[in-house]
C-alpha atoms as a PDB file:
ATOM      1  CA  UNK A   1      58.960  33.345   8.518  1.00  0.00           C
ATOM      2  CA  UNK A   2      59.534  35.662  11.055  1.00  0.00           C
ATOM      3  CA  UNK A   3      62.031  38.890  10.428  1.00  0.00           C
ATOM      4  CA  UNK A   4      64.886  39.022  12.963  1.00  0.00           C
ATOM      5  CA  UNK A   5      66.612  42.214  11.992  1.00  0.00           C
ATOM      6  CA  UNK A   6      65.684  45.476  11.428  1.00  0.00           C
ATOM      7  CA  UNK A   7      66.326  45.548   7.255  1.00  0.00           C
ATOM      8  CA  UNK A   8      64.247  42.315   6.874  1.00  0.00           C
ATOM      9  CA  UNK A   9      61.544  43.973   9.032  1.00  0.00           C
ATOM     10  CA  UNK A  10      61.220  47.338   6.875  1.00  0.00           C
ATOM     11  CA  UNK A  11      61.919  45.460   3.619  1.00  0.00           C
ATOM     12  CA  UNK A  12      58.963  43.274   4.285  1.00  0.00           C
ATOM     13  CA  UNK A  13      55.838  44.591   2.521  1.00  0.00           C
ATOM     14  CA  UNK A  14      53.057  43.487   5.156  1.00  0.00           C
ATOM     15  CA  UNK A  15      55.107  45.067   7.662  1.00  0.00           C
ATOM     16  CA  UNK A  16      55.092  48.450   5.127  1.00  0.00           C
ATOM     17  CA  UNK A  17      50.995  48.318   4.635  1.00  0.00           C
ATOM     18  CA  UNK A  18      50.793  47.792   8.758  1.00  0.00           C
ATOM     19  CA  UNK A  19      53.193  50.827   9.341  1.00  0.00           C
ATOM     20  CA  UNK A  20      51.316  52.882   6.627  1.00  0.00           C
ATOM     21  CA  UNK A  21      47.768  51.947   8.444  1.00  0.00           C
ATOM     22  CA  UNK A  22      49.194  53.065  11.614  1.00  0.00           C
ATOM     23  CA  UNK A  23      50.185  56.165  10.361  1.00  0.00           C
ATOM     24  CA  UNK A  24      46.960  57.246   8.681  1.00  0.00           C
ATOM     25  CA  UNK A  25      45.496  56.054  12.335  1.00  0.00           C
ATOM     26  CA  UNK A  26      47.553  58.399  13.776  1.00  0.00           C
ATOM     27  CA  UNK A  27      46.712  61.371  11.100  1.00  0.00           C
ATOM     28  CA  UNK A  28      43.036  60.053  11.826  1.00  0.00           C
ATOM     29  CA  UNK A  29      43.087  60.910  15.205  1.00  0.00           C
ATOM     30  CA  UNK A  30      44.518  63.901  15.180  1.00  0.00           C
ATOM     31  CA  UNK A  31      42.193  65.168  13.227  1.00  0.00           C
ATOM     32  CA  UNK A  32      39.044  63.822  14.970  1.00  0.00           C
ATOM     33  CA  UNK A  33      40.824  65.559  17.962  1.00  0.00           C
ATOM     34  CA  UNK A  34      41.214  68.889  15.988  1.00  0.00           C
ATOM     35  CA  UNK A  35      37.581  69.069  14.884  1.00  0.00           C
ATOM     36  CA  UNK A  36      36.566  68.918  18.779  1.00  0.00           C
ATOM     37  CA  UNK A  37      35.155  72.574  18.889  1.00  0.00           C
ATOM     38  CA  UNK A  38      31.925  72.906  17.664  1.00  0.00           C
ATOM     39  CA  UNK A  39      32.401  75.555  14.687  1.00  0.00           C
ATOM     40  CA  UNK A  40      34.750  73.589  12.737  1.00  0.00           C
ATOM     41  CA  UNK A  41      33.131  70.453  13.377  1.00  0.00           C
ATOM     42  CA  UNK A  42      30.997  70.586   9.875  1.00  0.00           C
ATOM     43  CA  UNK A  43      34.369  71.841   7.709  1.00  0.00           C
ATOM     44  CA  UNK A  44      36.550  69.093   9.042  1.00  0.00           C
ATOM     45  CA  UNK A  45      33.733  66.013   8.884  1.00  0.00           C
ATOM     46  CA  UNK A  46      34.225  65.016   5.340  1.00  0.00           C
ATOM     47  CA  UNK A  47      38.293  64.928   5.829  1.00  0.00           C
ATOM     48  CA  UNK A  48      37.762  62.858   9.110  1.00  0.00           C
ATOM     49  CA  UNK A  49      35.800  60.530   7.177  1.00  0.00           C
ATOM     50  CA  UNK A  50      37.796  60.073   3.536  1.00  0.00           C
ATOM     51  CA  UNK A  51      41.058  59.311   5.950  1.00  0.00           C
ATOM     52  CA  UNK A  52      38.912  56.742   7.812  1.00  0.00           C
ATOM     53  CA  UNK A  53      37.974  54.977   4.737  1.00  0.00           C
ATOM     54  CA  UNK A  54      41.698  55.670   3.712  1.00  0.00           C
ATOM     55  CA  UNK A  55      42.612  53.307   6.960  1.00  0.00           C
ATOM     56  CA  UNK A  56      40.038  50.478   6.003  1.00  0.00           C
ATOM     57  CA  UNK A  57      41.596  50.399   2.472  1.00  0.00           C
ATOM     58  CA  UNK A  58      45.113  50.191   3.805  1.00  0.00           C
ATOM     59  CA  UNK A  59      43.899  47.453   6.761  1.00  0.00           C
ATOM     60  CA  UNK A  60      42.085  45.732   3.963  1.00  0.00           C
ATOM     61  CA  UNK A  61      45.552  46.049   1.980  1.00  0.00           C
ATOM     62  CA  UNK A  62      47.526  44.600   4.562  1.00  0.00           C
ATOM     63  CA  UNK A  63      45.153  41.766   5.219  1.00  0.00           C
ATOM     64  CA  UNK A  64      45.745  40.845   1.243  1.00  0.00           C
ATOM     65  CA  UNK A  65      49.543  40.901   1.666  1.00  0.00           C
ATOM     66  CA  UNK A  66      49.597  39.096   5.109  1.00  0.00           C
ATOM     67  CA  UNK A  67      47.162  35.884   3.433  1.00  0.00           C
ATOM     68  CA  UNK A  68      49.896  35.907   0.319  1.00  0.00           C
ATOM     69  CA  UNK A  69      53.008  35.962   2.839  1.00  0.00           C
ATOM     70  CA  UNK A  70      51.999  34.185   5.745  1.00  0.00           C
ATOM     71  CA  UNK A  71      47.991  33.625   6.387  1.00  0.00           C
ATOM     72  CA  UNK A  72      46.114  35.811   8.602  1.00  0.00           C
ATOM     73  CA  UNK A  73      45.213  35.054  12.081  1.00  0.00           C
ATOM     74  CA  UNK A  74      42.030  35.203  13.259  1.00  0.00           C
ATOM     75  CA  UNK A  75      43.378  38.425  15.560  1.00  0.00           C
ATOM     76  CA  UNK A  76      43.921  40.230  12.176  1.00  0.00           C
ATOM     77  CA  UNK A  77      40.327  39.872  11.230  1.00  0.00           C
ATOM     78  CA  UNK A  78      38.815  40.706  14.713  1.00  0.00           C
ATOM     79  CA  UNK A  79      41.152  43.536  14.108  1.00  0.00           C
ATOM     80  CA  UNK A  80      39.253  44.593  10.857  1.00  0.00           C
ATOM     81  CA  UNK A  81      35.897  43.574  12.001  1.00  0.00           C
ATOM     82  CA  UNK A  82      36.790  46.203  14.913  1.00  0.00           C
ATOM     83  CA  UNK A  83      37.403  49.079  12.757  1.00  0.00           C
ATOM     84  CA  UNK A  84      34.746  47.869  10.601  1.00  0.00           C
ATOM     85  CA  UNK A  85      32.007  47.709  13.435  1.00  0.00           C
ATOM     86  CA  UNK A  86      32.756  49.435  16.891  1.00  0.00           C
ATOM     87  CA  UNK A  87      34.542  52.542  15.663  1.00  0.00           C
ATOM     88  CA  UNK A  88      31.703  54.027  13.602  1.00  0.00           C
ATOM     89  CA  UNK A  89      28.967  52.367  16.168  1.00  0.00           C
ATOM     90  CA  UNK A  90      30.924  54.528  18.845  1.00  0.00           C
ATOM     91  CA  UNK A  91      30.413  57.780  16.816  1.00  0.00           C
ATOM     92  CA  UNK A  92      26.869  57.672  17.675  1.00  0.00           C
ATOM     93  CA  UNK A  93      28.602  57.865  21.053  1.00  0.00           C
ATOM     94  CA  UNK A  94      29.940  61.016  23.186  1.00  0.00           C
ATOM     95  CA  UNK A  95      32.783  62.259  21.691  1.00  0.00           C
ATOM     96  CA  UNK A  96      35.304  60.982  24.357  1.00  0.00           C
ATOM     97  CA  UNK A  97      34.371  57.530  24.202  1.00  0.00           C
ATOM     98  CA  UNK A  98      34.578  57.427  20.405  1.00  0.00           C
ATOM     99  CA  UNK A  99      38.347  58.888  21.055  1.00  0.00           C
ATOM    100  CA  UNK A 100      39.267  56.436  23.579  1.00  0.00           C
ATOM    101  CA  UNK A 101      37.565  53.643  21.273  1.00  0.00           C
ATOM    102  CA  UNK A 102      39.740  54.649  18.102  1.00  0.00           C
ATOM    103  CA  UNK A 103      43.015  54.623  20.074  1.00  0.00           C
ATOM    104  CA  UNK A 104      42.376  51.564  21.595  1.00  0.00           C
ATOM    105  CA  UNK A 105      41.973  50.303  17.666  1.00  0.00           C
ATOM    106  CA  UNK A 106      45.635  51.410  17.291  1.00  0.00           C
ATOM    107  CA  UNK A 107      46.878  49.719  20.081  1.00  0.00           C
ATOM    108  CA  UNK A 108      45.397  46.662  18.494  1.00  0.00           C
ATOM    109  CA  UNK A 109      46.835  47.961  15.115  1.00  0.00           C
ATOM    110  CA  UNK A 110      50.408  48.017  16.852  1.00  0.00           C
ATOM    111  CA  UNK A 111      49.621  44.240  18.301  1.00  0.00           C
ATOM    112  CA  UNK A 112      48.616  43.056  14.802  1.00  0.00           C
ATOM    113  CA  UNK A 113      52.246  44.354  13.291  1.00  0.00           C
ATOM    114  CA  UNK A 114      53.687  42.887  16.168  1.00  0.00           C
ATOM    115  CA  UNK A 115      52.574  39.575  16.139  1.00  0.00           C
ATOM    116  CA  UNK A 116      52.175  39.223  12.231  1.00  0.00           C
ATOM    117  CA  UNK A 117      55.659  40.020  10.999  1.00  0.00           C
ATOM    118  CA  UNK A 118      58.042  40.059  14.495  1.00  0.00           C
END
């Protein structure tokens, strides 16, 4: 059942779990930009990585929700594979790449609450 106002989209918990993914995304990113310089590369690492596990956890969270509410698609799982495969293969990467790879996993983040719960 699709939401058609704005209280049935926030009271609906798939689209809460989606909106929480996006923002640790978000946090995720701005981090991985912070650490650019060199010398606080090492110190900020191990944060950059807990909130990226923090992201699969709330993906894989959402994709639990979605299958009890409505079934997934088989966009939400390329989705997941995506952030489960290409964003750590593109850390190996340079640096700018990986960035541009990670934000182009939120735009898909931002199509997946789109075209799950509106």
């Amino acid at each position: 059942m699709q939401a058609t106002s704005l209280a049935e989209i926030f009271s609906h918990p798939s689209f809460l779990t989606i909106l929480a993914t996006i923002l640790i995304v978000i946090a995720n990113i701005m981090i991985g930009v912070s650490m650019l310089p060199k010398d606080i590369r090492q110190k900020r690492y191990k944060l950059h990585r807990a909130v990226y596990g923090a992201v699969l956890v709330s993906l894989g969270v959402f994709l639990v929700v979605t299958h009890r509410l409505l079934g997934n698609s088989a966009f939400n799982y390329f989705v997941m594979a995506y952030f489960l495969t290409v964003i750590p293969l593109s850390r190996k990467w340079n640096v700018t790449a990986h960035a541009i790879i990670a934000s182009v996993g939120l735009v898909l983040l931002v199509g997946v609450a789109a075209f799950s719960i509106l």
